[in-house]
Structures are given as structure tokens and as C-alpha cells.
Protein backbone atom coordinates (compact mmCIF):
# COMPACT_ATOMS: atom_id res chain seq x y z
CA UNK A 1 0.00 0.00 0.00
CA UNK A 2 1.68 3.33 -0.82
CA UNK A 3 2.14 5.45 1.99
CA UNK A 4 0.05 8.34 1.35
CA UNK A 5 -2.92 5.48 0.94
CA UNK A 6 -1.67 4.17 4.40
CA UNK A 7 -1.41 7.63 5.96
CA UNK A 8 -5.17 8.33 4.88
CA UNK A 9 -6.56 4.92 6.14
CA UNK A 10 -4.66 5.17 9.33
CA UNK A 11 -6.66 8.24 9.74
CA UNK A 12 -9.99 7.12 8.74
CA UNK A 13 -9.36 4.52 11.89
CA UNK A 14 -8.60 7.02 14.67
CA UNK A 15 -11.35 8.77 13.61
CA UNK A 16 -13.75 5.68 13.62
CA UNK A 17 -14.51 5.84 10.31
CA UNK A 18 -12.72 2.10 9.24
CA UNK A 19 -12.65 -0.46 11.88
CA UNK A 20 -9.82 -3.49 12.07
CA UNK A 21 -12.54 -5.24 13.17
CA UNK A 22 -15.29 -6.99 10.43
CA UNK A 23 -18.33 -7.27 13.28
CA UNK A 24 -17.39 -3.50 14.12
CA UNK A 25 -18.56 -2.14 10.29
CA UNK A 26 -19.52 -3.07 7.35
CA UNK A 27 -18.04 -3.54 4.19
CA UNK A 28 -16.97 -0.64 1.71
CA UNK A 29 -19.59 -1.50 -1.17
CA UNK A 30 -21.18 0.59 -3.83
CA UNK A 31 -24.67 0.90 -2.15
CA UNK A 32 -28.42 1.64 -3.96
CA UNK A 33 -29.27 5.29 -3.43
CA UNK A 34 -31.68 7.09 -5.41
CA UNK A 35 -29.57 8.73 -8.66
CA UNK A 36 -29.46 12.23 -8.11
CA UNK A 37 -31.57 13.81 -10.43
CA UNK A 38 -31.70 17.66 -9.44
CA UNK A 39 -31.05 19.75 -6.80
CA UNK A 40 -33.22 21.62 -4.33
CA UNK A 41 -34.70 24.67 -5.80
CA UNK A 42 -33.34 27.89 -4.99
CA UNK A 43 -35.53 29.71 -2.53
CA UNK A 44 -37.20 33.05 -3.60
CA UNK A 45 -38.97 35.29 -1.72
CA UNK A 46 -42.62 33.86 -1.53
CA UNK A 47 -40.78 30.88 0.14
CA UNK A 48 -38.67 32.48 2.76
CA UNK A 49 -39.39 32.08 6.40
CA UNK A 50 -41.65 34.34 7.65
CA UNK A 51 -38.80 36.00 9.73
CA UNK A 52 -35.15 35.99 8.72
CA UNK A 53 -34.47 36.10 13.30
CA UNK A 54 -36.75 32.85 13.64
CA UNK A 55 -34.42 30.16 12.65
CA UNK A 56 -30.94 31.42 13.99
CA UNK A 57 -31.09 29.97 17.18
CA UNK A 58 -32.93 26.98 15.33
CA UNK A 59 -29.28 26.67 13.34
CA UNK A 60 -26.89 27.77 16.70
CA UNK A 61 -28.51 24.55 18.54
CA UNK A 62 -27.54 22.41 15.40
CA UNK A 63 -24.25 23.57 15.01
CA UNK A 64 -23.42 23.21 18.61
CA UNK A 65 -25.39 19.71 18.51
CA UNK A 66 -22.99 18.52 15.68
CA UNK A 67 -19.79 19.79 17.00
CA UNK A 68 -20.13 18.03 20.31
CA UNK A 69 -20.62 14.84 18.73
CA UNK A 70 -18.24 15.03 16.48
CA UNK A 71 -15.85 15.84 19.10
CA UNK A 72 -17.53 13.57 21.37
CA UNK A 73 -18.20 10.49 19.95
CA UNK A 74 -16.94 8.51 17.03
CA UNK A 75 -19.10 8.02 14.18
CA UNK A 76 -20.53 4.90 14.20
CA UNK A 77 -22.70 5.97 17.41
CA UNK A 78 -23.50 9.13 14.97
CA UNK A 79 -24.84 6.88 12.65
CA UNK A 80 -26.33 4.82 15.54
CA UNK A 81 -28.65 8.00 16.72
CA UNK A 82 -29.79 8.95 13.42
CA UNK A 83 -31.23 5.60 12.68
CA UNK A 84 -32.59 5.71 16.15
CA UNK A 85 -34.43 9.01 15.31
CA UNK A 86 -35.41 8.47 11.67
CA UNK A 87 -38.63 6.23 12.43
CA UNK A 88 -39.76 8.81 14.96
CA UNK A 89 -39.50 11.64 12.31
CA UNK A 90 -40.55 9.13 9.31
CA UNK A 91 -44.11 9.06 11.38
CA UNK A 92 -44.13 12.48 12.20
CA UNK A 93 -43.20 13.96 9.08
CA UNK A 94 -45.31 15.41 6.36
CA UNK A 95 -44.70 14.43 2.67
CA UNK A 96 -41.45 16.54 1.20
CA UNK A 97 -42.19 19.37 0.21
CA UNK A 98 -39.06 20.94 -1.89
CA UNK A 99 -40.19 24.51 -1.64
CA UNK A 100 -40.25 24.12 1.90
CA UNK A 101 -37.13 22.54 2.36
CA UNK A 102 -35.62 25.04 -0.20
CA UNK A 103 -36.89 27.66 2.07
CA UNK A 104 -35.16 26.24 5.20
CA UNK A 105 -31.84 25.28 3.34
CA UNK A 106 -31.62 29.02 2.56
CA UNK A 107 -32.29 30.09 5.95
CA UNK A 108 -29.98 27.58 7.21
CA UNK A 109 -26.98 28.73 5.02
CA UNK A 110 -27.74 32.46 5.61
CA UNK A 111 -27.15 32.09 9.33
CA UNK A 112 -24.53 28.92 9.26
CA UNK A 113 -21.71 30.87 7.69
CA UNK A 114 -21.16 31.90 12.07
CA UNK A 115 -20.34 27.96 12.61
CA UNK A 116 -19.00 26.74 9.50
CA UNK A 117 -15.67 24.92 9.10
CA UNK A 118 -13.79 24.97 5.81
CA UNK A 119 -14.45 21.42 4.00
CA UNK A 120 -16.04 19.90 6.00
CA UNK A 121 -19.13 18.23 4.66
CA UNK A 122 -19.85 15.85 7.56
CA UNK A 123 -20.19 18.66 9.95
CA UNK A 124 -22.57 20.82 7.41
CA UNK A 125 -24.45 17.69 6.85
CA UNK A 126 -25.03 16.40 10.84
CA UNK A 127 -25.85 20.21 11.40
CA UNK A 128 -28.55 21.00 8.24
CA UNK A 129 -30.02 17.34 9.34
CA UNK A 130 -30.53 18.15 12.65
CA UNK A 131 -31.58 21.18 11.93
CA UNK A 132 -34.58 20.76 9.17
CA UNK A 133 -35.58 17.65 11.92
CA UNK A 134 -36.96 20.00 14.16
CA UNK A 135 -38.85 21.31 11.30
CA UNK A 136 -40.04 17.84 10.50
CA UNK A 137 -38.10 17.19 7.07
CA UNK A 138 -35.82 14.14 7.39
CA UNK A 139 -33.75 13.34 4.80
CA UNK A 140 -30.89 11.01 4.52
CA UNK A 141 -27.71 11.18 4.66
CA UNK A 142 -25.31 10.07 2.05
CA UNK A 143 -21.69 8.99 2.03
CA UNK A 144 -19.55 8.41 -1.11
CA UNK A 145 -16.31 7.61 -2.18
CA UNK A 146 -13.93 7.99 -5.19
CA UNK A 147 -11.25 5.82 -5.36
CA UNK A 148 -8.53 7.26 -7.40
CA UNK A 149 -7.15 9.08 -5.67
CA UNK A 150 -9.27 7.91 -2.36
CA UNK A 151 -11.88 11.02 -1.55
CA UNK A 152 -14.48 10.30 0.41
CA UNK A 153 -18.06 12.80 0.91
CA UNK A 154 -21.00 13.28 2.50
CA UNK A 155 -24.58 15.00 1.71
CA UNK A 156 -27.77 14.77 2.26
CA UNK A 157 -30.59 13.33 -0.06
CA UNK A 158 -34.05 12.91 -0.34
CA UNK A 159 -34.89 9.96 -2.83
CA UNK A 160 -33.16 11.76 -6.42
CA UNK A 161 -33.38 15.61 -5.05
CA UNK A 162 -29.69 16.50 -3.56
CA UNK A 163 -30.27 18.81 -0.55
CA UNK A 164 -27.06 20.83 -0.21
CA UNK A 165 -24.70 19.86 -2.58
CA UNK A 166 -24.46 20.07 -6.20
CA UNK A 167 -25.33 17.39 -8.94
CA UNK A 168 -21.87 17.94 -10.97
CA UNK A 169 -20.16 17.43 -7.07
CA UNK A 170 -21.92 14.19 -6.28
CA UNK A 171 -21.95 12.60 -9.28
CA UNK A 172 -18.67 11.92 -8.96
CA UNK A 173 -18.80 9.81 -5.44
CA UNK A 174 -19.91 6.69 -5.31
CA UNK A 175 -22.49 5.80 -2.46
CA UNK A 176 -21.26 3.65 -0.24
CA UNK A 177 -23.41 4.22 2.46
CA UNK A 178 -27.17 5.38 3.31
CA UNK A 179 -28.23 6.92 6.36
């Protein structure tokens, strides 16, 4: 294995990502996920929250919610609590509505920008899903690789609409992993 291959995969494991152990994980496969077939709209102004204040702290609680379990706990038990959540919200959710979640995408980004981290998809993706949860709008969340050289990405999805990532961006990932 060449080093710089090594160097990455020793990472991936002292982050929890890979595991030395096969009951620990699962497998690195290509999984079935929806193709992406468009992005969320683009919010205009008939769609907007009703006040640009309203979801701030909404956003500040799910940045500070994601950056204590990322710091906190590795992220298999990540994984672990949104699967644990998901059939709560499934039941509780109304049908997806992509002007609505185009609405709260935008609202989310416009007040984000305060806890963002440069590259750093997991961490926008843990705090936008936590965040459009409390507004009952649960999608899932995606992880992909490309192997050459190794990249790996995360985003979140709901069925073929991409939620905050690009179609050109994704495309090139392969899904290895639906949350």
C-alpha cells in the first residue's frame, strides 16, 4: 500500500470511520441510493421564512449539537442516533415538500456561515439534518467515495433531489453508504 494510501486509512481509523474489526462495520460496497436527479430549488422570496431572526437559534442549537458529537463520539454511534431518530420523524413527518425545504436550506446557510468549518461536509451535513428535523423534514444522509485518488463525501438526499450539494459534485462519489 503506498504510503500516502496508508497515511489516509490510518486516519480514517482514529477517527472511527474504518474499523480493524469486520463485526465492528460493514463492508466498503457501492450501495443503492436514489440517482441524483436535481437539486433543491433555490428559494425566492414567496418561500422564505416568515422571519429571517426565527431560525438562527434553530441553526446555533444544530451547530453546537454537531460539533459536540463530532468531538464527542466517534461516528458509528453518529450513525447509531440517526437511525434511532429516523422512524420517529418518518411518522411524524409530512410528505417533502421541496419549496419548503428550499426555504429552510436558505435560511440555514444564511445564518450557518457563524459555525461553519472549511471542508467539511460531515459537519454541514449532521448540522442541516438536525436542523430541518426539528422542522419535520428528514432526509438522509449520504456517504460516497472515489477511489482514485481515495476522496471520500458526505450529503444529504431525499430519494433523487440532492439537498445541499451540487449534482456535478456528487456525481462523482460513489455511495457507499445510506443513512
Amino acid at each position: 500500500m503506498p504510503a500516502d494510501l496508508a497515511a489516509v486509512a490510518e486516519d480514517l481509523l482514529r477517527r472511527g470511520i474504518f474499523t480493524r474489526y469486520p463485526g465492528d462495520g460493514k463492508s466498503v460496497r457501492a450501495q443503492e441510493v436514489d440517482e441524483p436527479l436535481q437539486s433543491i430549488p433555490v428559494a425566492d422570496g414567496r418561500a422564505r421564512i416568515r422571519s429571517a431572526f426565527a431560525p438562527a437559534q434553530a441553526v446555533a442549537r444544530a451547530s453546537l449539537w454537531a460539533h459536540h458529537q463530532l468531538a464527542k463520539y466517534p461516528l458509528r454511534s453518529l450513525i447509531q442516533h440517526i437511525l434511532d431518530r429516523r422512524p420517529a420523524c418518518a411518522e411524524s413527518s409530512p410528505d417533502f415538500d421541496p419549496l419548503r425545504a428550499s426555504s429552510l436550506v436558505d435560511a440555514f446557510r444564511r445564518w450557518q456561515g457563524f459555525f461553519s468549518r472549511p471542508n467539511a461536509c460531515l459537519f454541514e451535513s449532521l448540522s442541516l439534518l438536525h436542523f430541518l428535523s426539528a422542522y419535520n423534514c428528514f432526509p438522509s444522509l449520504v456517504f460516497g467515495v472515489v477511489s482514485d485518488p481515495f476522496q471520500a463525501h458526505c450529503w444529504l438526499q431525499y430519494h433523487s433531489t440532492i439537498i445541499n450539494d451540487s449534482m456535478a459534485r456528487v456525481r462523482n462519489f460513489t455511495p457507499v453508504m445510506l443513512v
